[in-house]
N, C-alpha and C. Protein backbone atom coordinates (compact mmCIF):
# COMPACT_ATOMS: atom_id res chain seq x y z
N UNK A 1 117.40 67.69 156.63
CA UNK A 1 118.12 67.30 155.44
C UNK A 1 117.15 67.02 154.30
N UNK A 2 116.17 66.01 154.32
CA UNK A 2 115.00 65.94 153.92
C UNK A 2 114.18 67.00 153.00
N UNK A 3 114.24 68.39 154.22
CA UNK A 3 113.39 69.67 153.26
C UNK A 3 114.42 70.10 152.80
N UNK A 4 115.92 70.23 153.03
CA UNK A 4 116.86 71.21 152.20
C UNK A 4 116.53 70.67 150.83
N UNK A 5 116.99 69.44 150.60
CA UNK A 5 116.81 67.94 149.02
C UNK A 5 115.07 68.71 148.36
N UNK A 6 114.80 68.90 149.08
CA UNK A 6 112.97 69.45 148.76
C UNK A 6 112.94 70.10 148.18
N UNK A 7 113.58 71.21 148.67
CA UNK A 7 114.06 73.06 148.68
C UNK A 7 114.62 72.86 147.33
N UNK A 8 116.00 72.36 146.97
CA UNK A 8 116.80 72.50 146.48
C UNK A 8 115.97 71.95 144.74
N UNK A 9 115.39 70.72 145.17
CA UNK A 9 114.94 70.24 143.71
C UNK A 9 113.60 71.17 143.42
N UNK A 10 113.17 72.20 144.26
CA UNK A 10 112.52 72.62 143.81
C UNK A 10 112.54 74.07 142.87
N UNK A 11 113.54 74.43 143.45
CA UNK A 11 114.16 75.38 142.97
C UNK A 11 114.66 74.86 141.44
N UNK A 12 115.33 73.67 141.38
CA UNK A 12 115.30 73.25 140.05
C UNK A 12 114.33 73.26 138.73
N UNK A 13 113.55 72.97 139.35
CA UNK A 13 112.20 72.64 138.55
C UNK A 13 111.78 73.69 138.00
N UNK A 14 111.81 74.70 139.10
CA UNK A 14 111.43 76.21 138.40
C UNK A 14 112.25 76.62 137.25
N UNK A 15 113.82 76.88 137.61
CA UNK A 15 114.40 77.05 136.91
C UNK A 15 114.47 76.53 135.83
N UNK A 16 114.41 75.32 136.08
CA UNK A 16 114.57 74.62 134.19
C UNK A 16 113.13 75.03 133.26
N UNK A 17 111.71 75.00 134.17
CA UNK A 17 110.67 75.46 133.87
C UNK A 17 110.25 76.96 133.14
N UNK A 18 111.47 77.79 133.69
CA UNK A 18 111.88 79.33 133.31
C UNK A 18 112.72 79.02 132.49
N UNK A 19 113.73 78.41 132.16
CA UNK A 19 114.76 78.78 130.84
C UNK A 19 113.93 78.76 129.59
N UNK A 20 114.31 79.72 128.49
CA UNK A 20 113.86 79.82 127.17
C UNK A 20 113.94 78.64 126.58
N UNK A 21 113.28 78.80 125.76
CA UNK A 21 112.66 77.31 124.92
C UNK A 21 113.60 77.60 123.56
N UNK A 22 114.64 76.78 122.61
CA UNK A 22 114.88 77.05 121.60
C UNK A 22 113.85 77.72 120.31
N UNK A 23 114.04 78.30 119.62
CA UNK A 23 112.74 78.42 118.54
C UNK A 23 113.26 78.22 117.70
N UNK A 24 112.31 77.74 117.23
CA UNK A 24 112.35 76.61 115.62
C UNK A 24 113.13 77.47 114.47
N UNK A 25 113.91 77.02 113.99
CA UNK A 25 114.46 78.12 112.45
C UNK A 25 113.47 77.63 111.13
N UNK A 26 113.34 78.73 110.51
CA UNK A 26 112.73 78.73 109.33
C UNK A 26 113.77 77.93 108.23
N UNK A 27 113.86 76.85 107.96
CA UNK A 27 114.94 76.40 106.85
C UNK A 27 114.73 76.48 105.67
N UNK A 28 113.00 76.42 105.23
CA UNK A 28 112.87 76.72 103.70
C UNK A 28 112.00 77.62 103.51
N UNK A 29 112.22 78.55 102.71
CA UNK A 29 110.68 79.29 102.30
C UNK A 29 111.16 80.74 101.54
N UNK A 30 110.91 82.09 101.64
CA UNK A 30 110.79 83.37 100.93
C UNK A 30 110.89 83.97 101.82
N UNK A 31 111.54 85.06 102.06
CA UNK A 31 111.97 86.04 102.48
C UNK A 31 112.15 87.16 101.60
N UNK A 32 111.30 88.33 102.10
CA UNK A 32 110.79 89.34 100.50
C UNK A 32 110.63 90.63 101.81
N UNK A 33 110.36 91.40 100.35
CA UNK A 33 110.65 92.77 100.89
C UNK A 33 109.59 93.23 99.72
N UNK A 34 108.15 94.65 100.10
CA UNK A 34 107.61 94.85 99.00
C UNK A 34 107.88 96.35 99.08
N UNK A 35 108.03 97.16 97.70
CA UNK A 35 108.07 98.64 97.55
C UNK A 35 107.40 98.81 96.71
N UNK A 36 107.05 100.17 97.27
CA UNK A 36 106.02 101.30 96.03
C UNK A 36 106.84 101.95 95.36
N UNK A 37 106.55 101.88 94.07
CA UNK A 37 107.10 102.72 93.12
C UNK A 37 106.15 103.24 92.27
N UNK A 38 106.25 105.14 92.44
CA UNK A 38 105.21 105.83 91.59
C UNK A 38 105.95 106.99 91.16
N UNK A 39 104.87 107.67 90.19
CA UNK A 39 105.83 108.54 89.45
C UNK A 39 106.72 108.69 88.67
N UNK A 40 106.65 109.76 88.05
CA UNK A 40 107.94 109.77 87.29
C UNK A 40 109.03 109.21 87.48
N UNK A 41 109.31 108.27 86.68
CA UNK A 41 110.74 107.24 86.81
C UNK A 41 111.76 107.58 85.91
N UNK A 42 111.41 108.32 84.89
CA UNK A 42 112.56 108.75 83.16
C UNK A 42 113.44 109.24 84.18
N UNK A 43 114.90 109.36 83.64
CA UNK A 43 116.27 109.78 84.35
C UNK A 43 116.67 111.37 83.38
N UNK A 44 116.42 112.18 84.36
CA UNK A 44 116.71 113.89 83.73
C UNK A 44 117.97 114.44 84.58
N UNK A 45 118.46 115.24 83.66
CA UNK A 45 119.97 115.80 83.76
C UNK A 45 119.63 116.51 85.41
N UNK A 46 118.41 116.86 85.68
CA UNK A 46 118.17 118.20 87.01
C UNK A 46 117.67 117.14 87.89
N UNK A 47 117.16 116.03 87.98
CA UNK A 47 116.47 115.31 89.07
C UNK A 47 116.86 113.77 88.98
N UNK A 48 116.45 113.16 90.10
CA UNK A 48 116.75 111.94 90.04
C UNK A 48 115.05 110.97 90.29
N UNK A 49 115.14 110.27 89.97
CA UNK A 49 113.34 109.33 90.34
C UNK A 49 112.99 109.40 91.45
N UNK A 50 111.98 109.68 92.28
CA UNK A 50 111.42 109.20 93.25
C UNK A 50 111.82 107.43 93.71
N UNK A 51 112.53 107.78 94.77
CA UNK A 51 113.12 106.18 95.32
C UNK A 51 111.72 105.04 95.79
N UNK A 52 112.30 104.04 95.78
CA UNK A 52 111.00 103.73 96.04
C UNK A 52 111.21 103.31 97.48
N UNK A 53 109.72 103.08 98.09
CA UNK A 53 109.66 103.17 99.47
C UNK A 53 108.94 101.91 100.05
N UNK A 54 109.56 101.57 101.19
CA UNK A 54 108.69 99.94 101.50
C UNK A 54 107.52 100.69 102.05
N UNK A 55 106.60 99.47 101.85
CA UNK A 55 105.13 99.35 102.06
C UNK A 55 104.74 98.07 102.80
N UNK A 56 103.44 98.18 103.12
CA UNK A 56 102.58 97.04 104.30
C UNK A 56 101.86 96.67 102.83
N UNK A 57 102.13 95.34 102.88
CA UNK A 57 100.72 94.72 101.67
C UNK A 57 100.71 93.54 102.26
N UNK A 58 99.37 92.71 101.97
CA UNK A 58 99.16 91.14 102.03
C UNK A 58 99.57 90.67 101.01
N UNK A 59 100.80 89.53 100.94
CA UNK A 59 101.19 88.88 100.20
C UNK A 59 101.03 87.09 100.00
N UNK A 60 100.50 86.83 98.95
CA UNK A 60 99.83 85.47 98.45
C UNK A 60 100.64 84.80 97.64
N UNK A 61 100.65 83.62 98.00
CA UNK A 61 101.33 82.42 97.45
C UNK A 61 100.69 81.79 96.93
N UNK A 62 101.22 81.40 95.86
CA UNK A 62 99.80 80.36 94.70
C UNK A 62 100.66 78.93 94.50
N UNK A 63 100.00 78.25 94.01
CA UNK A 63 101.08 76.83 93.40
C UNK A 63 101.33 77.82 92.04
N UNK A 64 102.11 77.21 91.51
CA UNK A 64 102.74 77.76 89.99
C UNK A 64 101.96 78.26 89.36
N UNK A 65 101.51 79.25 88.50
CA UNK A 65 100.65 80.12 88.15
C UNK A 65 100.90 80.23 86.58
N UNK A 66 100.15 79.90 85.71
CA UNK A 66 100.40 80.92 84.36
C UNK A 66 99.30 81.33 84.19
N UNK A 67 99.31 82.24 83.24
CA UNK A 67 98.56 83.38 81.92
C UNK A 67 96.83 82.87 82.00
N UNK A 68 96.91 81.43 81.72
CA UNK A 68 95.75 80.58 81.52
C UNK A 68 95.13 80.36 82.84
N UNK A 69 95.44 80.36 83.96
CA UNK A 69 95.06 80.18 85.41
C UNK A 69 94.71 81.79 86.21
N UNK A 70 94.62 82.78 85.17
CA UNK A 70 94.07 84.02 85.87
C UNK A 70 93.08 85.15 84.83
N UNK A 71 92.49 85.85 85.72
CA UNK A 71 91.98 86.84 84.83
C UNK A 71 92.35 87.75 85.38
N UNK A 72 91.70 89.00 83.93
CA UNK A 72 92.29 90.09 84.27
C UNK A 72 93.67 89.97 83.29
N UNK A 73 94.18 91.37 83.12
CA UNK A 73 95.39 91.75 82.50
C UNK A 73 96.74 92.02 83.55
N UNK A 74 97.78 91.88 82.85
CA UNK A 74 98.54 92.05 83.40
C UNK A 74 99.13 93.30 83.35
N UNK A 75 99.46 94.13 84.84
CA UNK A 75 100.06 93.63 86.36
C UNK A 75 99.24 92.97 87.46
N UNK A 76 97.96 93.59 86.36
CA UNK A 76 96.53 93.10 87.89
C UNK A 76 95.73 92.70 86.91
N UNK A 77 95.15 91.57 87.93
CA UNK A 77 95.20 90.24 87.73
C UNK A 77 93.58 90.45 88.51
N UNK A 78 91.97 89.51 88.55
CA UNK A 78 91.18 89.50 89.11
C UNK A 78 90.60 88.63 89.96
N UNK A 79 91.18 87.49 89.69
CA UNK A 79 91.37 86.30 90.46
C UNK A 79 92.11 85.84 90.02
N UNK A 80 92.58 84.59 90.75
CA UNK A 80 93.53 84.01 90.67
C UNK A 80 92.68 82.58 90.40
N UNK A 81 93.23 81.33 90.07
CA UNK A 81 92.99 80.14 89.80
C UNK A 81 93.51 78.88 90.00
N UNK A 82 94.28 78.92 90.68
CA UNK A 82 95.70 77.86 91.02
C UNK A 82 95.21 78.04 93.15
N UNK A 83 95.55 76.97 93.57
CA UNK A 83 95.37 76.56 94.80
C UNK A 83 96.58 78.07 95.57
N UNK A 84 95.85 78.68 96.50
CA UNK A 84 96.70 79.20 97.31
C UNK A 84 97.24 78.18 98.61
N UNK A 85 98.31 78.57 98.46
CA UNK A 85 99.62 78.13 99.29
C UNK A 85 99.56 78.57 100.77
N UNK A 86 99.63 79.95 100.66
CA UNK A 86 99.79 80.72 101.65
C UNK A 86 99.78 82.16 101.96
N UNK A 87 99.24 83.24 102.54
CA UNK A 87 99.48 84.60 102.41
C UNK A 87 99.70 84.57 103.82
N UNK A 88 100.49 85.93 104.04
CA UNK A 88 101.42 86.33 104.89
C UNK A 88 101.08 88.49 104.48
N UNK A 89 100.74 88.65 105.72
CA UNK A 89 101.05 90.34 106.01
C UNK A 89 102.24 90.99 106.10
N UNK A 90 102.64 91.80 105.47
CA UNK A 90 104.18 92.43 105.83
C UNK A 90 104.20 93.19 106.91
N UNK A 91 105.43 93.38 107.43
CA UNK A 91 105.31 94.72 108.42
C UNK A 91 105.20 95.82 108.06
N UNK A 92 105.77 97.33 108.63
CA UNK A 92 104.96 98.28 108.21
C UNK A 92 106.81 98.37 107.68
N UNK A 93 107.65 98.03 107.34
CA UNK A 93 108.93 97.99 106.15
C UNK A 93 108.75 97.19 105.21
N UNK A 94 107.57 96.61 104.46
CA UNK A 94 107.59 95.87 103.92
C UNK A 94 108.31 94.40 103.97
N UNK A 95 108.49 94.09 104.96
CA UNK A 95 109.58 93.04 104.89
C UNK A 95 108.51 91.62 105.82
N UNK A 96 108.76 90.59 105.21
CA UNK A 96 107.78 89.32 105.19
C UNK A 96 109.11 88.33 105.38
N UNK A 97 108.61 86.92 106.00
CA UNK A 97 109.72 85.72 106.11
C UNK A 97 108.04 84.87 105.77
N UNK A 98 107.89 83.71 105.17
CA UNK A 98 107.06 82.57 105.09
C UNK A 98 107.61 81.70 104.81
N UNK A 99 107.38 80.17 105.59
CA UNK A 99 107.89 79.04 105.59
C UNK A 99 107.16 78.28 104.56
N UNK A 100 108.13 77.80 103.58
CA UNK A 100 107.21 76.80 102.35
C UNK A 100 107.80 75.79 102.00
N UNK A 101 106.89 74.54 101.67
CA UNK A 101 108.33 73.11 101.23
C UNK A 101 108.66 73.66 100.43
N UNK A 102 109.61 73.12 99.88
CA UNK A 102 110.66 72.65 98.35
C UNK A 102 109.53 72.89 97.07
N UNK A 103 109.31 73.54 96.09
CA UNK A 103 108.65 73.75 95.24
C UNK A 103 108.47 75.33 94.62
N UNK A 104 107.75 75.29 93.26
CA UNK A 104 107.47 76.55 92.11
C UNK A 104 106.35 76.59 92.87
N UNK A 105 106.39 78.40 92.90
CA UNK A 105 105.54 79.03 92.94
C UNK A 105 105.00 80.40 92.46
N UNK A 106 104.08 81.20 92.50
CA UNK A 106 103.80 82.23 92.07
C UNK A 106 103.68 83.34 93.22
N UNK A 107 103.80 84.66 93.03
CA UNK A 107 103.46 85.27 93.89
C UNK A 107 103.03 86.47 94.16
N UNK A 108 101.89 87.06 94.51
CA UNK A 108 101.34 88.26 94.09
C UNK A 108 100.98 89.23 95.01
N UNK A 109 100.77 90.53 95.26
CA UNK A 109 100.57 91.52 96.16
C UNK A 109 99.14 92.10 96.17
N UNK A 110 97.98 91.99 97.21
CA UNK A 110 97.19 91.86 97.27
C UNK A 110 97.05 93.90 96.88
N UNK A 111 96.12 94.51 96.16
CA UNK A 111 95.84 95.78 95.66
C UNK A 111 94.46 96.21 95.96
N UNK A 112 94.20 97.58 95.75
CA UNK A 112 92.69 98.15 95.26
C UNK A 112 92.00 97.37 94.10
N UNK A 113 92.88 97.20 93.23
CA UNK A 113 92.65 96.93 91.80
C UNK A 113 92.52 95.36 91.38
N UNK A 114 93.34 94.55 92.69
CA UNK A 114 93.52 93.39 92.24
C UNK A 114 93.97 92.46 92.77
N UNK A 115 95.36 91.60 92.39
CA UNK A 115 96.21 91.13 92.43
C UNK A 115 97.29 91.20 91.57
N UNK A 116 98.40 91.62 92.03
CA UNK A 116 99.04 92.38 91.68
C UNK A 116 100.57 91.51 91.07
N UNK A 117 101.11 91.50 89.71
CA UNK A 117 102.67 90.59 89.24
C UNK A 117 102.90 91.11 88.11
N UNK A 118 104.06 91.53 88.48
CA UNK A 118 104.88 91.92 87.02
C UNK A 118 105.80 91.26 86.14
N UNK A 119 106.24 90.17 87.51
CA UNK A 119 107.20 89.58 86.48
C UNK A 119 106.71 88.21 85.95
N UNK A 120 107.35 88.02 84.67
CA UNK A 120 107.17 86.72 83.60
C UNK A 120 108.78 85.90 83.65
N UNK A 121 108.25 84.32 83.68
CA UNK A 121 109.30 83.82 82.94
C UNK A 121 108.57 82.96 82.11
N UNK A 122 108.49 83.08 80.94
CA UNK A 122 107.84 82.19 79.77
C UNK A 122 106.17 82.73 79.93
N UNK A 123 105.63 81.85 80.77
CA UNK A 123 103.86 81.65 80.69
C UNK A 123 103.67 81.50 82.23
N UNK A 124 104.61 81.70 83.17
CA UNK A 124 104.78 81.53 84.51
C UNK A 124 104.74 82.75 84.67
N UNK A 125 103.29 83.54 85.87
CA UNK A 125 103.38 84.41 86.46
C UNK A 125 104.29 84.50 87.84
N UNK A 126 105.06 85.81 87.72
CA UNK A 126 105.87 86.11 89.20
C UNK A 126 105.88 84.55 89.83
N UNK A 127 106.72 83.85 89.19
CA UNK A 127 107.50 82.59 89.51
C UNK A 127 108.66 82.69 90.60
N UNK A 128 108.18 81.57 91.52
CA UNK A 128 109.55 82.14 92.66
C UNK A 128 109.71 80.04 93.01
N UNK A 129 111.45 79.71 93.28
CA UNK A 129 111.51 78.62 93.45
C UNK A 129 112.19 79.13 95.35
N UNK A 130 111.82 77.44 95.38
CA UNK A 130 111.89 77.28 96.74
C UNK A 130 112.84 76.28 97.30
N UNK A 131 114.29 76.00 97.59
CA UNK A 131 115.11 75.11 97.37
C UNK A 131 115.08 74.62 98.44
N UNK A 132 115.69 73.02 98.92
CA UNK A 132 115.81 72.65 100.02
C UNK A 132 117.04 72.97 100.90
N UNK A 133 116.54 73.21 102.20
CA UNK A 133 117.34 74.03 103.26
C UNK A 133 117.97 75.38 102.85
N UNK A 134 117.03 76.15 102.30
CA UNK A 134 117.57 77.29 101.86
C UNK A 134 116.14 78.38 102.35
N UNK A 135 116.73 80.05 102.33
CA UNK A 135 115.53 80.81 102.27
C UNK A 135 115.72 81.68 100.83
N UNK A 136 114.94 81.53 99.82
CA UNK A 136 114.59 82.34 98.33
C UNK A 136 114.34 83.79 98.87
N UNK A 137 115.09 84.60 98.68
CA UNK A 137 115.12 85.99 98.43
C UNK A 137 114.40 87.08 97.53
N UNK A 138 113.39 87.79 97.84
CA UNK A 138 113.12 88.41 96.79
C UNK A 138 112.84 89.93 97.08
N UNK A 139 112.67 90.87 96.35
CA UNK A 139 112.46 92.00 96.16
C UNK A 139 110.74 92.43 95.21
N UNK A 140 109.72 92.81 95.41
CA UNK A 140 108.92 93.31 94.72
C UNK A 140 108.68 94.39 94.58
N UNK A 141 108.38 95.05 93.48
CA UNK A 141 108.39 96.71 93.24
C UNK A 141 107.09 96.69 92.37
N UNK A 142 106.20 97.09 93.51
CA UNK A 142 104.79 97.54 92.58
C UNK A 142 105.08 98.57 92.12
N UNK A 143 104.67 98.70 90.65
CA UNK A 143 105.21 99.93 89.98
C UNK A 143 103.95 100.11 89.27
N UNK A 144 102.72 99.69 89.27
CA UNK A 144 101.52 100.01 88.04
C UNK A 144 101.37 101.50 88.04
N UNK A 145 101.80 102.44 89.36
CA UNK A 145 101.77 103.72 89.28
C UNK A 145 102.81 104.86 89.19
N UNK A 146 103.52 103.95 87.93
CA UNK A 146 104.64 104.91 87.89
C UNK A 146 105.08 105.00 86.43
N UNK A 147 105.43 105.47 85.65
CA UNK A 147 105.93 106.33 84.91
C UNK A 147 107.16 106.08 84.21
N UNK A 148 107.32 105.11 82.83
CA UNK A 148 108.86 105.08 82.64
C UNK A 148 109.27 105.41 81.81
């Protein structure tokens, strides 16, 4: 009786030892997607643009970024000057998840040429907010090689 109670809790142990472990959810941060866009982009009566296509880039997180905190011209940029946050590799679809507190940030695509942002709001480079219990959505379209 003794070894069955033995047997039996041991078999337990394993088992609970084998069940999957919950994994943690990402509750705040960016969730992005990066594409190449090159080429001719003008819209003609016989053709349509070259679509654009996801890409693998290293993508960098800065604290809030303006004009005055980088060199270099803009889309590319030669350093940066503001504390990095965080960079994150995409897959080979371009598509990235990074976990970040609550806060402004900047955000740029690592290049040949540079560091890479196109978009402005005011004096804030490629500004992205980060809300609580939420994931910020974004889309980037390197376009320095394309045509409009």
């Amino acid at each position: 009786m003794l070894m069955k109670k033995i047997f039996l809790l041991s078999c337990v142990i394993i088992l609970v030892s084998c069940a999957p472990k919950p994994r943690p959810t990402i509750e705040e941060g960016i969730v992005g997607k990066i594409l190449w866009v090159s080429g001719n982009q003008m819209p003609s009566p016989n053709s349509s643009p070259p679509a654009p296509k996801p890409v693998q880039r290293e993508v960098f997180i800065y604290q809030l970024t303006t004009l005055n905190d980088v060199t270099g011209q803009a889309p590319m940029y030669n350093s940066i000057h503001t504390k990095l946050v965080k960079n994150v590799l995409t897959d080979e679809n371009g598509h990235f998840t990074v976990y970040l507190p609550v806060g402004d940030y900047s955000i740029f695509t690592k290049e040949e040429g540079g560091y890479f942002a196109a978009r402005f709001d005011n004096n804030s480079i490629s500004p992205i907010s980060v809300q609580q219990g939420s994931m910020t959505s974004i889309t980037i379209e390197i376009n320095y090689a394309a045509a409009y």
